[in-house]
PDB file of N, CA and C in Angstrom:
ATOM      1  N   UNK A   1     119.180 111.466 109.706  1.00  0.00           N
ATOM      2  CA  UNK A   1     119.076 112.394 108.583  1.00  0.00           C
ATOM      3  C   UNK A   1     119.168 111.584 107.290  1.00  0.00           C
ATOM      4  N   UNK A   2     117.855 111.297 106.814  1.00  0.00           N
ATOM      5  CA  UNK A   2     118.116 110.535 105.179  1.00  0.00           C
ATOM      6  C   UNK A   2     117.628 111.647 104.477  1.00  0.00           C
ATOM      7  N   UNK A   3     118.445 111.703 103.318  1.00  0.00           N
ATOM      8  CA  UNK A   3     118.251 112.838 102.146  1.00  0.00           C
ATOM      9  C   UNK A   3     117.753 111.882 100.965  1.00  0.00           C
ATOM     10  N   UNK A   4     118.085 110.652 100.757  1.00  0.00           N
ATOM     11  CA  UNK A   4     117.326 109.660 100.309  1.00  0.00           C
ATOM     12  C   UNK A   4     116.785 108.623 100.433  1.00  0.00           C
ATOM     13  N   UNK A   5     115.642 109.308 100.651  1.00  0.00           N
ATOM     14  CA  UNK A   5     114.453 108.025 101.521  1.00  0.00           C
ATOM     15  C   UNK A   5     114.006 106.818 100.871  1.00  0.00           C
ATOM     16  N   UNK A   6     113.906 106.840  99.220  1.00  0.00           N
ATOM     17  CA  UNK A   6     113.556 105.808  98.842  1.00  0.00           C
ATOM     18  C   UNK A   6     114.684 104.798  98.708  1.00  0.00           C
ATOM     19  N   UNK A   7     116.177 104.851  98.459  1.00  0.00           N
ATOM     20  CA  UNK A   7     116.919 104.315  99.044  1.00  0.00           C
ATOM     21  C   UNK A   7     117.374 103.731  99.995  1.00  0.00           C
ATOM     22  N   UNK A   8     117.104 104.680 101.390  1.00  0.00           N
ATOM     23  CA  UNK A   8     117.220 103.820 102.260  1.00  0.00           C
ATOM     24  C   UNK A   8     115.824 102.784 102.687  1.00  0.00           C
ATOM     25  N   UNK A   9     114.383 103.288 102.233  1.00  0.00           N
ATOM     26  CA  UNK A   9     113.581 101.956 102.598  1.00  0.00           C
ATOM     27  C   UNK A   9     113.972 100.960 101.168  1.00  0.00           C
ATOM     28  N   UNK A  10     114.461 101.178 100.339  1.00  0.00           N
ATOM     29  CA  UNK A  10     115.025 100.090  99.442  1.00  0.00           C
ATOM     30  C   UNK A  10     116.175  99.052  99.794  1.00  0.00           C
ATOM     31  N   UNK A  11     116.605  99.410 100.582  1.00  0.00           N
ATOM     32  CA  UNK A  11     117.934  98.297 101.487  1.00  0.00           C
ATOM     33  C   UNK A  11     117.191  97.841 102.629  1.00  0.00           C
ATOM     34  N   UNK A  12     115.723  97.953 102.744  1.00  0.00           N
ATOM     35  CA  UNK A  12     115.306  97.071 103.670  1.00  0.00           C
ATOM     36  C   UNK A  12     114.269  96.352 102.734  1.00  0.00           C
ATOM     37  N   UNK A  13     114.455  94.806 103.562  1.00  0.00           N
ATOM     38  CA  UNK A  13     113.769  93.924 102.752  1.00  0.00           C
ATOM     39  C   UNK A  13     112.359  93.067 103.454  1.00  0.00           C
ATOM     40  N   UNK A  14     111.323  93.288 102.959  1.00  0.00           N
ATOM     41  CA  UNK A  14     110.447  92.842 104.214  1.00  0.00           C
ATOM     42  C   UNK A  14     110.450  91.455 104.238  1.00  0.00           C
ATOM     43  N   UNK A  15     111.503  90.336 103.325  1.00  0.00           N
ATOM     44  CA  UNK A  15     111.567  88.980 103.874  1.00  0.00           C
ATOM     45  C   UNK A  15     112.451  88.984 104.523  1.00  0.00           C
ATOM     46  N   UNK A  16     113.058  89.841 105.131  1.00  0.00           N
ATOM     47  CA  UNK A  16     114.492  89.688 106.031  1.00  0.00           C
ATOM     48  C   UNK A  16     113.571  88.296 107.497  1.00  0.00           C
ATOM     49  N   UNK A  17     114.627  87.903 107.609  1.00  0.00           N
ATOM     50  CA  UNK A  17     114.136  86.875 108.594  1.00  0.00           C
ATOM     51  C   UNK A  17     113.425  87.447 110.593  1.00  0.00           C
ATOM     52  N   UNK A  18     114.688  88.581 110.090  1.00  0.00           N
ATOM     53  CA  UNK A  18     114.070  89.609 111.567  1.00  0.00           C
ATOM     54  C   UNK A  18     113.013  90.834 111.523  1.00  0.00           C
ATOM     55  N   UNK A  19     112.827  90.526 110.330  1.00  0.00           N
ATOM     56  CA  UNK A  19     111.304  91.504 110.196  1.00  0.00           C
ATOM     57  C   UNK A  19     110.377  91.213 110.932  1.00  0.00           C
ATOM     58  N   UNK A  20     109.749  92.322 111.878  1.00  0.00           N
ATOM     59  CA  UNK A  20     108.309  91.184 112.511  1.00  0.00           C
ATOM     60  C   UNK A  20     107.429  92.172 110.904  1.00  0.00           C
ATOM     61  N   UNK A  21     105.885  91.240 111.512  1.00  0.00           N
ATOM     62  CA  UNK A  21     105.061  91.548 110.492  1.00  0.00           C
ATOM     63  C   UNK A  21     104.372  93.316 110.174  1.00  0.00           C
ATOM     64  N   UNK A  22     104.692  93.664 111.366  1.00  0.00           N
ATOM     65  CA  UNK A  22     104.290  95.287 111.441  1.00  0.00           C
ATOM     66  C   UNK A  22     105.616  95.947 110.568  1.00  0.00           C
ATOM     67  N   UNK A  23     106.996  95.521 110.403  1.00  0.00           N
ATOM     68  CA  UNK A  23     107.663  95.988 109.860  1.00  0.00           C
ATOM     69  C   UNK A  23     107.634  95.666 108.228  1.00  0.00           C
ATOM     70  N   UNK A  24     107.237  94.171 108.198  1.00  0.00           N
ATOM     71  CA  UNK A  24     106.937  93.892 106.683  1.00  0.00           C
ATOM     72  C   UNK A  24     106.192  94.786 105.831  1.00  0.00           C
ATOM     73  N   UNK A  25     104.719  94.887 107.033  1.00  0.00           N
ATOM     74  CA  UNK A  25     103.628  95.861 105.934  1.00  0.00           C
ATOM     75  C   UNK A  25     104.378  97.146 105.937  1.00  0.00           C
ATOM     76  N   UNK A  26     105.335  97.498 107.201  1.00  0.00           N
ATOM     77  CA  UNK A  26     105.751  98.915 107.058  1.00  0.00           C
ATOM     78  C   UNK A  26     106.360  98.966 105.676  1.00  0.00           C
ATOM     79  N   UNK A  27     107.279  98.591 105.125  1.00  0.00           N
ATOM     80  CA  UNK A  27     108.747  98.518 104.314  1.00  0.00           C
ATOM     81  C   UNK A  27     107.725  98.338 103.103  1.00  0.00           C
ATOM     82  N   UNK A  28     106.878  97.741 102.646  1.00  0.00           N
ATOM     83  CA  UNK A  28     106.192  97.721 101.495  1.00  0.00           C
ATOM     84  C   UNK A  28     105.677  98.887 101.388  1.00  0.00           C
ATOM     85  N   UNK A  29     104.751  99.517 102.334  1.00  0.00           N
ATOM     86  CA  UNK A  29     104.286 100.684 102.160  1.00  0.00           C
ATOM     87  C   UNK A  29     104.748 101.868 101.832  1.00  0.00           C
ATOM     88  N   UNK A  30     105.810 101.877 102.386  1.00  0.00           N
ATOM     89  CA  UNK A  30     107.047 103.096 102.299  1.00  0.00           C
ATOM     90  C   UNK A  30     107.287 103.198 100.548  1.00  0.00           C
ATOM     91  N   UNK A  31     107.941 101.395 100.538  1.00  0.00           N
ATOM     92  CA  UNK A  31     108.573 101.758  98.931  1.00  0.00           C
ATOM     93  C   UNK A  31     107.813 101.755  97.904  1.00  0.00           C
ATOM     94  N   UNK A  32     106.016 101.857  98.166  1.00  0.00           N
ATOM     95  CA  UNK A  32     105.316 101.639  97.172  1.00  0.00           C
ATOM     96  C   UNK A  32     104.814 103.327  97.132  1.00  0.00           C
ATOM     97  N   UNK A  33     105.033 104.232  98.654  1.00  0.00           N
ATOM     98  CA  UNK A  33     104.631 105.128  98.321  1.00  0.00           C
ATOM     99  C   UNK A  33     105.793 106.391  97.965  1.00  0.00           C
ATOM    100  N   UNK A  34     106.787 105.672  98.102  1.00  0.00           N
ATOM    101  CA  UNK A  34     107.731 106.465  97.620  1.00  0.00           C
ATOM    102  C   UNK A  34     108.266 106.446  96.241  1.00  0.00           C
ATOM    103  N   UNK A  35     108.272 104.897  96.051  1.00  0.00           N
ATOM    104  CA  UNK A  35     108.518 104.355  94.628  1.00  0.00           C
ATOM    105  C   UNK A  35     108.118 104.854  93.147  1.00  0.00           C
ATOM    106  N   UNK A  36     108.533 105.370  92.147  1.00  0.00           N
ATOM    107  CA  UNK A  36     107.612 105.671  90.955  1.00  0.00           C
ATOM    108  C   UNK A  36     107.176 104.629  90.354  1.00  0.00           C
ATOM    109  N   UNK A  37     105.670 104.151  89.752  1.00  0.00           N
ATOM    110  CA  UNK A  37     105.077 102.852  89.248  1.00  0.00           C
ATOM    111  C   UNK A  37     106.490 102.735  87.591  1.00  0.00           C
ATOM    112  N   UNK A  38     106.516 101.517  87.699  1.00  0.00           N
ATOM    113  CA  UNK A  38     107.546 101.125  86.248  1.00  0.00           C
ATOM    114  C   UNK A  38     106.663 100.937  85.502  1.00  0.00           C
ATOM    115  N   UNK A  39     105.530 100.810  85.219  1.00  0.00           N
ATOM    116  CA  UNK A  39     105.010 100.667  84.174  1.00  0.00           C
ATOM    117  C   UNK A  39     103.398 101.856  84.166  1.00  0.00           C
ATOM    118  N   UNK A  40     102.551 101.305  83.379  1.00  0.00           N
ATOM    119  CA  UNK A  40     101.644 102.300  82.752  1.00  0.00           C
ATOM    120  C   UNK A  40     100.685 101.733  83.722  1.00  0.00           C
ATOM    121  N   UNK A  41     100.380 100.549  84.109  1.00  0.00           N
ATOM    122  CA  UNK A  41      99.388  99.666  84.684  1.00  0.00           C
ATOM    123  C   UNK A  41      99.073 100.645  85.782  1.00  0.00           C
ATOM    124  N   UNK A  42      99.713 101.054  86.375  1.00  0.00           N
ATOM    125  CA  UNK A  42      99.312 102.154  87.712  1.00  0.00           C
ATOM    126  C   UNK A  42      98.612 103.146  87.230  1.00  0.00           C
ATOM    127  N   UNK A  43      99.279 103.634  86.121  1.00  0.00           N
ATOM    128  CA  UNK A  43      98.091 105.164  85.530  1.00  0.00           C
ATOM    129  C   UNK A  43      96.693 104.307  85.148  1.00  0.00           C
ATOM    130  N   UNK A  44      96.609 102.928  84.439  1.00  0.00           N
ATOM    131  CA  UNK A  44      95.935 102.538  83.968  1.00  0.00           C
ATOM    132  C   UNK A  44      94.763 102.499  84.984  1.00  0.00           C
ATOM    133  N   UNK A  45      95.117 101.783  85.742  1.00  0.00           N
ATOM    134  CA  UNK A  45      94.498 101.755  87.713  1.00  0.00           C
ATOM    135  C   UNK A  45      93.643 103.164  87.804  1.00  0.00           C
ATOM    136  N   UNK A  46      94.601 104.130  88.251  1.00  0.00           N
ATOM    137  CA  UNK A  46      94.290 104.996  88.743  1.00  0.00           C
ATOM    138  C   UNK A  46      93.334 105.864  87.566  1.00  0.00           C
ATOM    139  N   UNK A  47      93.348 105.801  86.111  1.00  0.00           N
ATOM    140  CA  UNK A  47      92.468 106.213  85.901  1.00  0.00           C
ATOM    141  C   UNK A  47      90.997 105.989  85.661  1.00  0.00           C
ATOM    142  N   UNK A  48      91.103 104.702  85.937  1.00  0.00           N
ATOM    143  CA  UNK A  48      89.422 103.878  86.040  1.00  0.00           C
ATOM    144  C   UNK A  48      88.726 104.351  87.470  1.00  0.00           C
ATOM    145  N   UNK A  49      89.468 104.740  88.118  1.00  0.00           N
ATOM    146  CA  UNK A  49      89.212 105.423  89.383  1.00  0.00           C
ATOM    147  C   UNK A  49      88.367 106.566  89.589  1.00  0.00           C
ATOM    148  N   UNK A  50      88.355 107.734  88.214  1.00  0.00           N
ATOM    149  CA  UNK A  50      88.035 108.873  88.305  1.00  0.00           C
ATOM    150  C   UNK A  50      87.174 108.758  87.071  1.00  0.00           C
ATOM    151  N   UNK A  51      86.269 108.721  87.548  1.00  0.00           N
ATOM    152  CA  UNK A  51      84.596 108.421  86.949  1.00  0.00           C
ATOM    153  C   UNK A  51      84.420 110.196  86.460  1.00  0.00           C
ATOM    154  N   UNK A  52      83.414 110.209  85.579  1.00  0.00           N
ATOM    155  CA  UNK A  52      82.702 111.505  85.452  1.00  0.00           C
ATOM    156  C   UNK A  52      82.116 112.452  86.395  1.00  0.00           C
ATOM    157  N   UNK A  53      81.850 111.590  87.440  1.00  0.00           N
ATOM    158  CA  UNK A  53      81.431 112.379  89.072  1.00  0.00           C
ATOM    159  C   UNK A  53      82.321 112.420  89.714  1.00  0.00           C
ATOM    160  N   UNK A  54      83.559 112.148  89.817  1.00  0.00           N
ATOM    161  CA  UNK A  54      84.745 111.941  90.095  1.00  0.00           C
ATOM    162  C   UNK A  54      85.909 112.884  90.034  1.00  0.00           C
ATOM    163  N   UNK A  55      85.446 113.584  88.735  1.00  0.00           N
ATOM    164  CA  UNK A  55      86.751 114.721  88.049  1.00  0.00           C
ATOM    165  C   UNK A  55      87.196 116.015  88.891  1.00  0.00           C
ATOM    166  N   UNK A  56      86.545 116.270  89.794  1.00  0.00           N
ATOM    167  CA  UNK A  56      87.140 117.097  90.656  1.00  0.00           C
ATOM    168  C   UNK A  56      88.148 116.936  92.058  1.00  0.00           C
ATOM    169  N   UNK A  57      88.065 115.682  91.902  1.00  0.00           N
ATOM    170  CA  UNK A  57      88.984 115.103  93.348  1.00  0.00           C
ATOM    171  C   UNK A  57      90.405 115.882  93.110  1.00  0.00           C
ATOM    172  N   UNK A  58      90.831 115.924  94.072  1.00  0.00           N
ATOM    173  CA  UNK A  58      92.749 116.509  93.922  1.00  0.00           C
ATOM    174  C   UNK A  58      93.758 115.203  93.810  1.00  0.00           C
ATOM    175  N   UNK A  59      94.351 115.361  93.063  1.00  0.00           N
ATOM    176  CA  UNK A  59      95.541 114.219  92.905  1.00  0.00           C
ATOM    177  C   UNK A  59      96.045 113.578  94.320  1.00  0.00           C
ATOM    178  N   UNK A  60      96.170 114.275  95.315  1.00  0.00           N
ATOM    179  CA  UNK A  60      96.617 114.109  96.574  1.00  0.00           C
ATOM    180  C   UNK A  60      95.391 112.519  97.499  1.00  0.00           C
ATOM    181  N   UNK A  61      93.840 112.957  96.748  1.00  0.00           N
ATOM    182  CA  UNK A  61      92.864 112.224  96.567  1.00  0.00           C
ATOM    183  C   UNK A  61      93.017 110.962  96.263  1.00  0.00           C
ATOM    184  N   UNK A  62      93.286 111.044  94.579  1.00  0.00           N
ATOM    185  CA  UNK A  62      93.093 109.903  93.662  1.00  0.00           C
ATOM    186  C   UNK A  62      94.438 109.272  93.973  1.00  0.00           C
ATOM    187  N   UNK A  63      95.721 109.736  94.810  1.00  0.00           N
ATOM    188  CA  UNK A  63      97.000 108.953  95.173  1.00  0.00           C
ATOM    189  C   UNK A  63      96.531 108.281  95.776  1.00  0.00           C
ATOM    190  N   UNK A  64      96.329 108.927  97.384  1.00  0.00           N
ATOM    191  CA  UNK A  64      95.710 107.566  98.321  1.00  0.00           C
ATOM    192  C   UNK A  64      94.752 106.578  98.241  1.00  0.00           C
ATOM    193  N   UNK A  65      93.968 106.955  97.608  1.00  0.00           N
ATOM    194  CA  UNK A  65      92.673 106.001  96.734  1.00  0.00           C
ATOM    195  C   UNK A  65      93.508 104.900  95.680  1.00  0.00           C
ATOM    196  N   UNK A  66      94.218 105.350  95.296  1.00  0.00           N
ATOM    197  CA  UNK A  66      95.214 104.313  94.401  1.00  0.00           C
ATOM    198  C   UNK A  66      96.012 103.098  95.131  1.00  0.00           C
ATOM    199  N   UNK A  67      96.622 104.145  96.609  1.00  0.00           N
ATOM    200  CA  UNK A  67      97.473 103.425  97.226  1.00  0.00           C
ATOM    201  C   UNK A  67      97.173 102.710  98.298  1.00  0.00           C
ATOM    202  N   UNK A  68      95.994 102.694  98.860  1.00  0.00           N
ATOM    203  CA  UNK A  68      95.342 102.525  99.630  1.00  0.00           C
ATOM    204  C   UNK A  68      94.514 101.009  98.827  1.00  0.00           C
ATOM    205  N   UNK A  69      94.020 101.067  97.621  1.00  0.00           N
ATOM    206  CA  UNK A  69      93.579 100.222  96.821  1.00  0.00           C
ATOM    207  C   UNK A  69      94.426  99.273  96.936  1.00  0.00           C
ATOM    208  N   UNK A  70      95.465  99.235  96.104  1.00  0.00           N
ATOM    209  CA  UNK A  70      97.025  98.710  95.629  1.00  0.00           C
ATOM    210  C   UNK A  70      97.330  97.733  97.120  1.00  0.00           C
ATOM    211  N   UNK A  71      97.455  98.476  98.286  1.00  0.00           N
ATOM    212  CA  UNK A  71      97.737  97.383  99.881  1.00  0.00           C
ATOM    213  C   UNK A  71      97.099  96.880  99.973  1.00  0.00           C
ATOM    214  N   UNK A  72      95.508  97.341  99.536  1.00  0.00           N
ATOM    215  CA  UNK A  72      94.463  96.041 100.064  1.00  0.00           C
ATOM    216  C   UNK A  72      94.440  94.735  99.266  1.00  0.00           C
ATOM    217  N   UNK A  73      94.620  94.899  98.048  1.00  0.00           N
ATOM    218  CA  UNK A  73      94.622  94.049  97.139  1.00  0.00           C
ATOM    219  C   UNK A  73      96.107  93.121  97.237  1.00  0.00           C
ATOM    220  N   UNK A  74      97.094  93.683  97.907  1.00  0.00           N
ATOM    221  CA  UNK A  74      97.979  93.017  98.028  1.00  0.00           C
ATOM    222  C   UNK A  74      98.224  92.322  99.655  1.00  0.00           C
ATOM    223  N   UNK A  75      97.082  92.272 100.476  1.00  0.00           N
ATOM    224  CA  UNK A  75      97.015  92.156 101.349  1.00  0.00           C
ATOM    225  C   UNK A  75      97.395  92.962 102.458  1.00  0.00           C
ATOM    226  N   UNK A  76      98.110  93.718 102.696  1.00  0.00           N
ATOM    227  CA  UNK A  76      98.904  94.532 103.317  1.00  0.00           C
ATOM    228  C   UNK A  76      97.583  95.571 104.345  1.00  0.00           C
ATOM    229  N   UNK A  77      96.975  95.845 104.388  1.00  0.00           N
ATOM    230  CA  UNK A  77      95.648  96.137 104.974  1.00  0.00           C
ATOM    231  C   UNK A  77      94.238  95.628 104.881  1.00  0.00           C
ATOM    232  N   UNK A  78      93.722  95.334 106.301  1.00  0.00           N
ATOM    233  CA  UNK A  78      92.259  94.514 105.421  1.00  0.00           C
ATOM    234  C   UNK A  78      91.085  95.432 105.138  1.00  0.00           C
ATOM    235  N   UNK A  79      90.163  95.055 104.856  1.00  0.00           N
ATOM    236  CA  UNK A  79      89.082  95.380 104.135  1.00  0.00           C
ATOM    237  C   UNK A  79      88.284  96.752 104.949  1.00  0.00           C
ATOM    238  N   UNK A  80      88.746  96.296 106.383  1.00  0.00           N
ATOM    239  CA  UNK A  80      87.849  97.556 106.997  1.00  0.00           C
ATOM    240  C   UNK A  80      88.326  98.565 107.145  1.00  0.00           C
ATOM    241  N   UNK A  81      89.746  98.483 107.253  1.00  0.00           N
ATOM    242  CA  UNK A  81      90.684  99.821 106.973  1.00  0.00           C
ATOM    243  C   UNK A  81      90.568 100.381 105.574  1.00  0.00           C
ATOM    244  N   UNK A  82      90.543  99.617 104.420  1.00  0.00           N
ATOM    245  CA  UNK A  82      90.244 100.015 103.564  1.00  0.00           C
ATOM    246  C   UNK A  82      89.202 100.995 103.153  1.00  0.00           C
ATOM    247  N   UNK A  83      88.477 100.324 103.715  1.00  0.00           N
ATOM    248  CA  UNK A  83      86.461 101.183 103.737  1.00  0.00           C
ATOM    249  C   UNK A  83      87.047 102.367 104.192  1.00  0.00           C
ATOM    250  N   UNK A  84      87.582 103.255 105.520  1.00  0.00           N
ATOM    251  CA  UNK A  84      87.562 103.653 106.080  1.00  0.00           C
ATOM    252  C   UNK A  84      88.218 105.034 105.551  1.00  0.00           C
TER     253      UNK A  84
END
């Protein structure tokens, strides 16, 4: 029972030495999708995203398109998952 989730994936660290690598990408993913962005650079991101043909997507949309972006670029998923 966690009532605070971004806390508890925040006390895990994906350089812990007993991380395997499925847990690394896990623990990033978690706290990036739980995490609020600290700066503007994320809105900045996400709004180059939503083109004029674009403006009707649902936020729920342009999140995963953000976040989904954001892992690939940070390696954390490759390219064909990405496409996908």
């Amino acid at each position: 029972n966690c009532k605070k989730p971004l806390l508890w994936w925040g006390t895990m660290s994906p350089y812990a030495a007993d991380s395997s690598l499925n847990n690394q990408v896990l623990i990033r993913m978690a706290q990036d999708f739980l995490g609020a962005p600290a700066t503007s650079c994320a809105f900045s991101h996400g709004g180059g995203m939503v083109t004029k043909r674009q403006h009707a997507l649902s936020a729920e949309t342009i999140r995963v398109n953000a976040l989904v972006a954001a892992w690939h670029g940070a390696g954390l998923i490759p390219e064909s998952k990405a496409i996908e």
